[in-house]
N, C-alpha and C. Protein backbone atom coordinates (compact mmCIF):
# COMPACT_ATOMS: atom_id res chain seq x y z
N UNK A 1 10.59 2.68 -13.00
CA UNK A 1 10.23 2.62 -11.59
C UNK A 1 11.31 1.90 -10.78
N UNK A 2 11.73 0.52 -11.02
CA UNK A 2 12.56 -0.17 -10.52
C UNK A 2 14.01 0.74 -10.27
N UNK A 3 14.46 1.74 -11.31
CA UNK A 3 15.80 2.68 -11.42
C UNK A 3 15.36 3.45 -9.83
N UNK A 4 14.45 4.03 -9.84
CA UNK A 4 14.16 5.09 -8.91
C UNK A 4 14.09 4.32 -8.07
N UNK A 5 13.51 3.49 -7.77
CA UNK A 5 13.54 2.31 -6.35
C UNK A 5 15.00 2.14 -6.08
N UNK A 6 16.05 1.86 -6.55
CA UNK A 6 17.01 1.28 -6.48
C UNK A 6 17.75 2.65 -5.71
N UNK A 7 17.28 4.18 -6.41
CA UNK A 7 17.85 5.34 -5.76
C UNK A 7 17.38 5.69 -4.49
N UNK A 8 16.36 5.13 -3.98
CA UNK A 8 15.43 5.73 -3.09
C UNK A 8 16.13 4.70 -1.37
N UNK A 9 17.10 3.86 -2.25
CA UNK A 9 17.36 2.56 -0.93
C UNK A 9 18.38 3.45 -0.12
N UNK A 10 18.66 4.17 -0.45
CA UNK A 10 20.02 4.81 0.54
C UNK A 10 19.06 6.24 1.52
N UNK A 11 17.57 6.25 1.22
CA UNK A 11 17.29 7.21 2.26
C UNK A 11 16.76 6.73 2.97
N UNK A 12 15.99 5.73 3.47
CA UNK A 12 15.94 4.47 4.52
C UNK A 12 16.93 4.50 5.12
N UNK A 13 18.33 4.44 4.92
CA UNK A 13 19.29 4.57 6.08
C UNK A 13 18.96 5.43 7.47
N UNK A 14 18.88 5.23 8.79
CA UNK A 14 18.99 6.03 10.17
C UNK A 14 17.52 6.60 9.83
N UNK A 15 16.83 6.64 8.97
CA UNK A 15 15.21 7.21 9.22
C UNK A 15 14.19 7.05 10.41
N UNK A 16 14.45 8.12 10.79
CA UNK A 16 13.40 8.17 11.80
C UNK A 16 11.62 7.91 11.17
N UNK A 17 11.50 8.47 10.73
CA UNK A 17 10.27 8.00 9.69
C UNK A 17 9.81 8.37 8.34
N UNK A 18 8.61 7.69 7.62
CA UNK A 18 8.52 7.27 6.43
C UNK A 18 7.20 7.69 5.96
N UNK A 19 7.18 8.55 4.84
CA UNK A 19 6.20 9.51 4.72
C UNK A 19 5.22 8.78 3.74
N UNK A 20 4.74 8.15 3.19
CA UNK A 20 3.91 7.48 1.73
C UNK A 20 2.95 8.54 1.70
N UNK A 21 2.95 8.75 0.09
CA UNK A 21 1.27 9.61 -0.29
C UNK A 21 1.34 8.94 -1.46
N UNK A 22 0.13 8.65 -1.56
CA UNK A 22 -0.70 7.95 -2.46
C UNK A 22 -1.89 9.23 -2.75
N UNK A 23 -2.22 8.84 -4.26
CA UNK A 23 -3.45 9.84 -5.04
C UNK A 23 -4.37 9.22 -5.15
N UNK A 24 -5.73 10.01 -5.07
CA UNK A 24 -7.15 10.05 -5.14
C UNK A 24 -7.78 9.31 -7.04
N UNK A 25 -6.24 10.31 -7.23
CA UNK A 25 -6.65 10.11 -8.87
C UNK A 25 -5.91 8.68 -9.99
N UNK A 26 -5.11 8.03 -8.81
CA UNK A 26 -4.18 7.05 -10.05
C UNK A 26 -4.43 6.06 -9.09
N UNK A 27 -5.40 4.39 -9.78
CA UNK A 27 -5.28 3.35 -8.45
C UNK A 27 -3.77 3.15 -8.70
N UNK A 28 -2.91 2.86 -9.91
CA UNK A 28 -1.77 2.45 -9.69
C UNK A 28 -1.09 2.60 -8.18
N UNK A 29 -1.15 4.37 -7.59
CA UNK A 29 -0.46 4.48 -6.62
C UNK A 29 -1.12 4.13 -5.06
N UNK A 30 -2.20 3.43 -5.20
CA UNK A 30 -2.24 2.54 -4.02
C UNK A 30 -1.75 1.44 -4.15
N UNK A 31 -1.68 0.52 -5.28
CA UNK A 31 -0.96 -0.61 -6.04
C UNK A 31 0.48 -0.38 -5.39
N UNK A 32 0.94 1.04 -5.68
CA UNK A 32 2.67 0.72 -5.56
C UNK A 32 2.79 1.04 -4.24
N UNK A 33 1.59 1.53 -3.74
CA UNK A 33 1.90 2.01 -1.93
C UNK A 33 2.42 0.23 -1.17
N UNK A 34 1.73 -0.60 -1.68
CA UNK A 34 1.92 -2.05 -1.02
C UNK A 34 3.65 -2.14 -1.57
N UNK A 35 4.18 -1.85 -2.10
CA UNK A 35 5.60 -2.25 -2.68
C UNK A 35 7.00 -1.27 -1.36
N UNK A 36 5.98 -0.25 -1.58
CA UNK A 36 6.96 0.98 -0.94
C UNK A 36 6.91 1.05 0.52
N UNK A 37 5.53 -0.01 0.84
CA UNK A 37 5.51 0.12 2.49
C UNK A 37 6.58 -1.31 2.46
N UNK A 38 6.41 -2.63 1.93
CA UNK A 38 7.64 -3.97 2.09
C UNK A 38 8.82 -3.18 2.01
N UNK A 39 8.93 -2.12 0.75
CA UNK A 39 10.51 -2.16 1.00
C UNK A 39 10.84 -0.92 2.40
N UNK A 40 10.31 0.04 2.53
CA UNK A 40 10.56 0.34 4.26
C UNK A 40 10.82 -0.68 5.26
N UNK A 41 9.74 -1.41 5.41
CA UNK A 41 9.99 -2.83 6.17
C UNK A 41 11.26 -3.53 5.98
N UNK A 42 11.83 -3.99 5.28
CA UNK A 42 12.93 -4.27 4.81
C UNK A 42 14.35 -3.27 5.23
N UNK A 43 14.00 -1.85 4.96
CA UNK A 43 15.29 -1.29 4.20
C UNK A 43 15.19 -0.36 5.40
N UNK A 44 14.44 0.25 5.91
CA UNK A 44 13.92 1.15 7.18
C UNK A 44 14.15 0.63 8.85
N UNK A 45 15.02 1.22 9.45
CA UNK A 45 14.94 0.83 11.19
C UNK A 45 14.24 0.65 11.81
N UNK A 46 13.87 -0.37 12.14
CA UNK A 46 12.61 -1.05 12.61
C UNK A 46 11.59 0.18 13.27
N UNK A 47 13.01 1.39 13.87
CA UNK A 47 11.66 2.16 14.74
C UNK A 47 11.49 3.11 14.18
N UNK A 48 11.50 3.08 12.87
CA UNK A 48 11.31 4.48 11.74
C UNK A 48 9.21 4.37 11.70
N UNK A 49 9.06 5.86 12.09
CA UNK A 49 7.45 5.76 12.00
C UNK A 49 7.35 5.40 10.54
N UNK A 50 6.05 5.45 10.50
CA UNK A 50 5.36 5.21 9.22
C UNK A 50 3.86 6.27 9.12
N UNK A 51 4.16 6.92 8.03
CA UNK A 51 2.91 8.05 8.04
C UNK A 51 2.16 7.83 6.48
N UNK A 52 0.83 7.94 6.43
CA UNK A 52 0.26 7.62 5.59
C UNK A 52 -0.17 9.14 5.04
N UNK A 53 -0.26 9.80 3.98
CA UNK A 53 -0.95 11.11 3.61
C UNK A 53 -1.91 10.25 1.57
N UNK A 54 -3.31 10.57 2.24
CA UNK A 54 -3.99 10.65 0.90
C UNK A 54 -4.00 11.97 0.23
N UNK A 55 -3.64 12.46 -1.17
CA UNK A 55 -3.09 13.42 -1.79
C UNK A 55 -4.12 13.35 -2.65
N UNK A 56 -5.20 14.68 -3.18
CA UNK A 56 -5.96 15.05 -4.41
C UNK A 56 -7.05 14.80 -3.46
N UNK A 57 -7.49 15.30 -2.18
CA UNK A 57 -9.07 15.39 -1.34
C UNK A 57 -9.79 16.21 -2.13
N UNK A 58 -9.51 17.32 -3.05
CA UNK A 58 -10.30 18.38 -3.51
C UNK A 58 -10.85 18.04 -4.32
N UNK A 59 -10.14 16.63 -5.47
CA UNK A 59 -11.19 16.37 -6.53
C UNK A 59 -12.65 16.33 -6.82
N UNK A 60 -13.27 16.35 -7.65
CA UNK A 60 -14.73 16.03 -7.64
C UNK A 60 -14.70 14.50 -7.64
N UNK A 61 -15.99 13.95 -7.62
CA UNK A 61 -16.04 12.25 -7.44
C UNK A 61 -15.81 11.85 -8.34
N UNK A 62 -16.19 12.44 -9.70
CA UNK A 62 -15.95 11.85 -10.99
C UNK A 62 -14.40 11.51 -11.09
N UNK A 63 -13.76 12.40 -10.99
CA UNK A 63 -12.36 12.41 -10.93
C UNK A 63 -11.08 11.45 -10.06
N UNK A 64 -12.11 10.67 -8.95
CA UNK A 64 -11.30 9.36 -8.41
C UNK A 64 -11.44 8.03 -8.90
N UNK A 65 -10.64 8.03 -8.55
CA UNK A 65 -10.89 6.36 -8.85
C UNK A 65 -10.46 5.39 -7.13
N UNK A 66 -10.08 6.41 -6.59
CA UNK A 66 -9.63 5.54 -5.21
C UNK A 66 -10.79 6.09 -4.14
N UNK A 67 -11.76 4.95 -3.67
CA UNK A 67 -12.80 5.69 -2.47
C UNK A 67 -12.70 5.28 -1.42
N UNK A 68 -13.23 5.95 0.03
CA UNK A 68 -12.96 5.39 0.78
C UNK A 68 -12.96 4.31 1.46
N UNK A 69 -13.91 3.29 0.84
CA UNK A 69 -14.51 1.82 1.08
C UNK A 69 -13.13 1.40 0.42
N UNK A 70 -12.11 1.30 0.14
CA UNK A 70 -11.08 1.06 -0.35
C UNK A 70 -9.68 1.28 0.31
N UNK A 71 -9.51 2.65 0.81
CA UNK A 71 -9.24 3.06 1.42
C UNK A 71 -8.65 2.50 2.67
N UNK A 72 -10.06 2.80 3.31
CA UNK A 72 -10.44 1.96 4.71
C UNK A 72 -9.89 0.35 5.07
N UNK A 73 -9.94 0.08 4.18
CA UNK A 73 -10.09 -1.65 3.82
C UNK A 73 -8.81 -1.91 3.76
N UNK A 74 -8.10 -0.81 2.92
CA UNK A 74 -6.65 -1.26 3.08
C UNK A 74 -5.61 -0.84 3.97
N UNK A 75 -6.02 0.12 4.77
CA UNK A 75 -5.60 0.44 6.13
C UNK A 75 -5.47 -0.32 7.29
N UNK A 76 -6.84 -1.16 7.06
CA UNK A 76 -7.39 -1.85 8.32
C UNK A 76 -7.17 -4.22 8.15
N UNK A 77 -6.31 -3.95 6.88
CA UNK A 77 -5.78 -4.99 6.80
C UNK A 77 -4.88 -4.79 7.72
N UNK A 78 -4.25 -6.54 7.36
CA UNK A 78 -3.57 -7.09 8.38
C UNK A 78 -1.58 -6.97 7.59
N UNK A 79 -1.31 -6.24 6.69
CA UNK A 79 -0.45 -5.86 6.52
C UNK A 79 -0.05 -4.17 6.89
N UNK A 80 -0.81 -3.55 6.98
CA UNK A 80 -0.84 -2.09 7.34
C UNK A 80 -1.42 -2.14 8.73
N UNK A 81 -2.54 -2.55 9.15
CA UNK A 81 -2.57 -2.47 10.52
C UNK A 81 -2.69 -0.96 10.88
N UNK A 82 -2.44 0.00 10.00
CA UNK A 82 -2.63 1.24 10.56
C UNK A 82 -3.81 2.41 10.97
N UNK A 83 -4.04 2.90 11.12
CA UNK A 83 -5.04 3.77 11.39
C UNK A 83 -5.00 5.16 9.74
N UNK A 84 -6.16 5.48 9.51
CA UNK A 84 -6.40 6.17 8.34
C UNK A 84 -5.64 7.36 8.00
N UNK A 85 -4.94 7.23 6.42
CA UNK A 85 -4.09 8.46 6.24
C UNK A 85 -4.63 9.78 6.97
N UNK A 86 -3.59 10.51 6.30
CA UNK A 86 -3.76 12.34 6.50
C UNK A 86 -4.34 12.30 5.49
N UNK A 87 -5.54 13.16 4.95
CA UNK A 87 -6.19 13.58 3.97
C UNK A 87 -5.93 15.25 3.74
N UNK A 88 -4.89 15.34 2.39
CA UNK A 88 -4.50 16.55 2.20
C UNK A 88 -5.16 16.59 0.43
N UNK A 89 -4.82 18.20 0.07
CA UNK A 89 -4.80 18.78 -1.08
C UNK A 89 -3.80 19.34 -1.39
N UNK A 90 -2.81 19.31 -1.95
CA UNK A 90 -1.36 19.92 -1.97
C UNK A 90 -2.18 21.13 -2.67
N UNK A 91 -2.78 21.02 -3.79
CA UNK A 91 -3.45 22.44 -4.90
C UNK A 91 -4.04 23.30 -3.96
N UNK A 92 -4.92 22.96 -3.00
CA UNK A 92 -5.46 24.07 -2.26
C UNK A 92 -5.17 23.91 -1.14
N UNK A 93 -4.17 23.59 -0.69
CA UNK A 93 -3.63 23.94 0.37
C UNK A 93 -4.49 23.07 2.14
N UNK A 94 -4.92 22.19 1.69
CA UNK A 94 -5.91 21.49 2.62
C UNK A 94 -5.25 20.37 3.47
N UNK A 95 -5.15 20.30 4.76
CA UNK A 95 -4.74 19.43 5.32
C UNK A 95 -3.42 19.25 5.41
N UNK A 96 -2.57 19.80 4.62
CA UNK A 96 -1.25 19.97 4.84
C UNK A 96 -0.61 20.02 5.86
N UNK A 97 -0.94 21.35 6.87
CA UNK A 97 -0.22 21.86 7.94
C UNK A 97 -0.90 20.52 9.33
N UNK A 98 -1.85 20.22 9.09
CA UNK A 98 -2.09 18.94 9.95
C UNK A 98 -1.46 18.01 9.81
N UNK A 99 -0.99 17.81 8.65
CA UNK A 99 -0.54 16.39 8.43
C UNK A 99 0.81 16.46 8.73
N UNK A 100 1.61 17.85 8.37
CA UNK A 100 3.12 18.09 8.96
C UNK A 100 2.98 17.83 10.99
N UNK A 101 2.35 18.79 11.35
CA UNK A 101 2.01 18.71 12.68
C UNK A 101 1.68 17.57 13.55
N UNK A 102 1.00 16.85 12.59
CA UNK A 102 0.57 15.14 13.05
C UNK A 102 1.95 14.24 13.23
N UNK A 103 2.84 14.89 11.98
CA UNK A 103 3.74 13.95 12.08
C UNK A 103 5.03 14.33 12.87
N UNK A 104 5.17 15.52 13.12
CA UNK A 104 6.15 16.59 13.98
C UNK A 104 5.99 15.83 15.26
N UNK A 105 4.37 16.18 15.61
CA UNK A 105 4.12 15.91 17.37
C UNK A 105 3.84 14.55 17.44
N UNK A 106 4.05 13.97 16.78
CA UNK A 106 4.09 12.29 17.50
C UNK A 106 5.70 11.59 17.45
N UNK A 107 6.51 12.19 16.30
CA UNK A 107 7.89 11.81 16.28
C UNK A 107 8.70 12.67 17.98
N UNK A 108 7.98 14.14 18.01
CA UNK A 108 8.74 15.06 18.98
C UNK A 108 8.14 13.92 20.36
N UNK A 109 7.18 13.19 20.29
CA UNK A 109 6.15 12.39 21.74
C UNK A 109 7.52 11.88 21.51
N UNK A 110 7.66 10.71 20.92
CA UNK A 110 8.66 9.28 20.32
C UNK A 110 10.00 9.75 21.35
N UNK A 111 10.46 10.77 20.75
CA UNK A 111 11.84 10.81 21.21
C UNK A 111 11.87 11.64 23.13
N UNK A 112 10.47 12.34 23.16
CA UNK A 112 10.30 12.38 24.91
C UNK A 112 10.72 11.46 25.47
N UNK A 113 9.38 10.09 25.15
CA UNK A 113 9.67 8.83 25.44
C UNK A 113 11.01 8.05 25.63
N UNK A 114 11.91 8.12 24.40
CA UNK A 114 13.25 7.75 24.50
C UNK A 114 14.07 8.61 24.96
N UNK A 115 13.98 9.50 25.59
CA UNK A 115 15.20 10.46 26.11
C UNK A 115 15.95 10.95 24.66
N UNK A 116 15.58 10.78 23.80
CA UNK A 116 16.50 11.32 22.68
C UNK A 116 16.10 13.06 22.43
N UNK A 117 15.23 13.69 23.04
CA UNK A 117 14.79 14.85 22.42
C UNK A 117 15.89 16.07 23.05
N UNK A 118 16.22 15.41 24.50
CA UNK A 118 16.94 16.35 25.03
C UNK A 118 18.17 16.41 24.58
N UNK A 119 18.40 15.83 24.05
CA UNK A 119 20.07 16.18 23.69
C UNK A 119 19.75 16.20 21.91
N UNK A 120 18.14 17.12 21.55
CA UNK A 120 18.65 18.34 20.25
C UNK A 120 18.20 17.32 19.02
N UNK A 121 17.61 16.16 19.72
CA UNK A 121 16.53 15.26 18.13
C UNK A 121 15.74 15.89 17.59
N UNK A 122 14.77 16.28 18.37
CA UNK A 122 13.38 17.12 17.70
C UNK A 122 13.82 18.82 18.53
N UNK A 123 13.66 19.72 17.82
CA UNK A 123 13.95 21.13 18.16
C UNK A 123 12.93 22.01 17.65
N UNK A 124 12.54 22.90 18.07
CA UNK A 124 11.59 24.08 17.24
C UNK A 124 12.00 25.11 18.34
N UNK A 125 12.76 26.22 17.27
CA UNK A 125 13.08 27.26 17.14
C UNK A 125 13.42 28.60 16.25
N UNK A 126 12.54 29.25 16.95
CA UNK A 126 12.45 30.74 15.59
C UNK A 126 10.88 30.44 15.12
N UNK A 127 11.13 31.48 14.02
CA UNK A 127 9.45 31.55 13.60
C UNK A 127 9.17 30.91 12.41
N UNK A 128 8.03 30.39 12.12
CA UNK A 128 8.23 29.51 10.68
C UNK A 128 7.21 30.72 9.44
N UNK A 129 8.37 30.71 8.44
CA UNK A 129 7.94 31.33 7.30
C UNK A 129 7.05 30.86 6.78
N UNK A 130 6.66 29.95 6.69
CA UNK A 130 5.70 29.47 6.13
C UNK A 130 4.12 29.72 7.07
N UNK A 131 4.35 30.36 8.52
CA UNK A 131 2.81 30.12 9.13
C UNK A 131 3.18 31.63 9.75
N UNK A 132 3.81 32.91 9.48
CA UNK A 132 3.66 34.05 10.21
C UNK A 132 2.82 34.15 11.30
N UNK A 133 1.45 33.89 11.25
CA UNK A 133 0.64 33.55 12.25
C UNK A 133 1.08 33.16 13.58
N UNK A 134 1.88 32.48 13.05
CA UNK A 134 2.29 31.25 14.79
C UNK A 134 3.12 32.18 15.25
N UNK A 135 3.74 32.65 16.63
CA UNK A 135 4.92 33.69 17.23
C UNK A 135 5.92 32.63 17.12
N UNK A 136 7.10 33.13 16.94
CA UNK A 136 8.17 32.46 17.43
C UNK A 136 8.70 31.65 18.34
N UNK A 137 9.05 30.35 18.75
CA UNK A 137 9.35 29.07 19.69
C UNK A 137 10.54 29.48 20.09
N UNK A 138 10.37 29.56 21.54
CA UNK A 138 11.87 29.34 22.24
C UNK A 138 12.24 27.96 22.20
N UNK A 139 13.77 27.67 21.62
CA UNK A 139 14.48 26.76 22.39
C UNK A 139 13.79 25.69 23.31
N UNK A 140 14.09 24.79 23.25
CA UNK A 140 13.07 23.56 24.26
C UNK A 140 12.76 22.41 23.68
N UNK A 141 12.17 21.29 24.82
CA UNK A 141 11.87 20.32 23.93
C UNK A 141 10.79 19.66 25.27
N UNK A 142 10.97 19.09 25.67
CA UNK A 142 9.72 18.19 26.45
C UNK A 142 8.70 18.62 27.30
N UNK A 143 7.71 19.05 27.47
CA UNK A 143 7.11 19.94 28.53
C UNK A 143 7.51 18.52 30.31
C-alpha cells in the first residue's frame, strides 16, 4: 500500500479535483478513505474539489459490512465536513452517470465563478459515446 501511495503523490499535482470511492463490501476501505483524504489535504491545491462516490449499492445486506449509520457519521464529522457520497454500482451500472455529472457540473459552476471556463477549462463538445441518447453539445461554456 505504502509503494502505491508513494506513486499516487505526483497526481495531486495542479488537480482540480479528487475523486475517493470507498466499498460497501471491505470496512478496510473506509479505514484507508481517512489516510487518502490527509494526504489530498497535504499533497492537493487547496482548491482541488473533493468528491466522495460509495461503490457496491447493489449488494444484498448480508454482503456489507459498511451501513449507513456509519456512513453518515463519518461524513458529518468534523474532519470531512462533507455532505453524503455518490451512491453508485459500477456492476450494474447504477448511479454512475450522476455521479460523473455531479462532479462535471459543479467543477464546470467552479470555474464560471473563476472566469477560468472561458478561456477552454471545462468544455463539452461532440456527442458522448458512452450516452447516444444525449444529441451532440455545441462548443460553449457559461450560460
Amino acid at each position: 500500500a505504502e509503494r502505491f501511495r508513494a506513486m499516487t503523490k505526483s497526481y495531486y499535482h495542479n488537480a482540480d479535483a479528487v475523486v475517493f470511492v470507498f466499498s460497501l463490501d471491505k470496512s478496510a476501505s473506509l479505514v484507508s478513505l481517512k489516510y487518502w483524504i490527509d494526504d489530498a489535504r497535504t499533497l492537493a491545491p487547496p482548491k482541488a474539489q473533493r468528491f466522495y462516490v460509495c461503490n457496491k449499492i447493489d449488494l444484498p445486506d448480508e454482503e456489507q459490512v459498511i451501513y449507513d449509520n456509519e456512513i453518515n457519521g463519518f461524513f458529518a464529522g468534523p474532519d470531512i465536513g462533507q455532505s453524503a457520497p455518490y451512491r453508485t454500482s459500477a456492476k450494474e451500472n447504477l448511479g454512475i452517470q450522476e455521479a460523473i455529472d455531479g462532479v462535471v457540473t459543479q467543477l464546470h459552476s467552479l470555474a464560471c465563478q473563476e472566469g477560468t471556463a472561458a478561456t477552454g477549462a471545462v468544455r463539452v463538445e461532440g456527442s458522448n459515446p458512452l450516452r447516444p441518447d444525449i444529441p451532440p453539445q455545441k462548443s460553449g461554456c457559461c450560460p
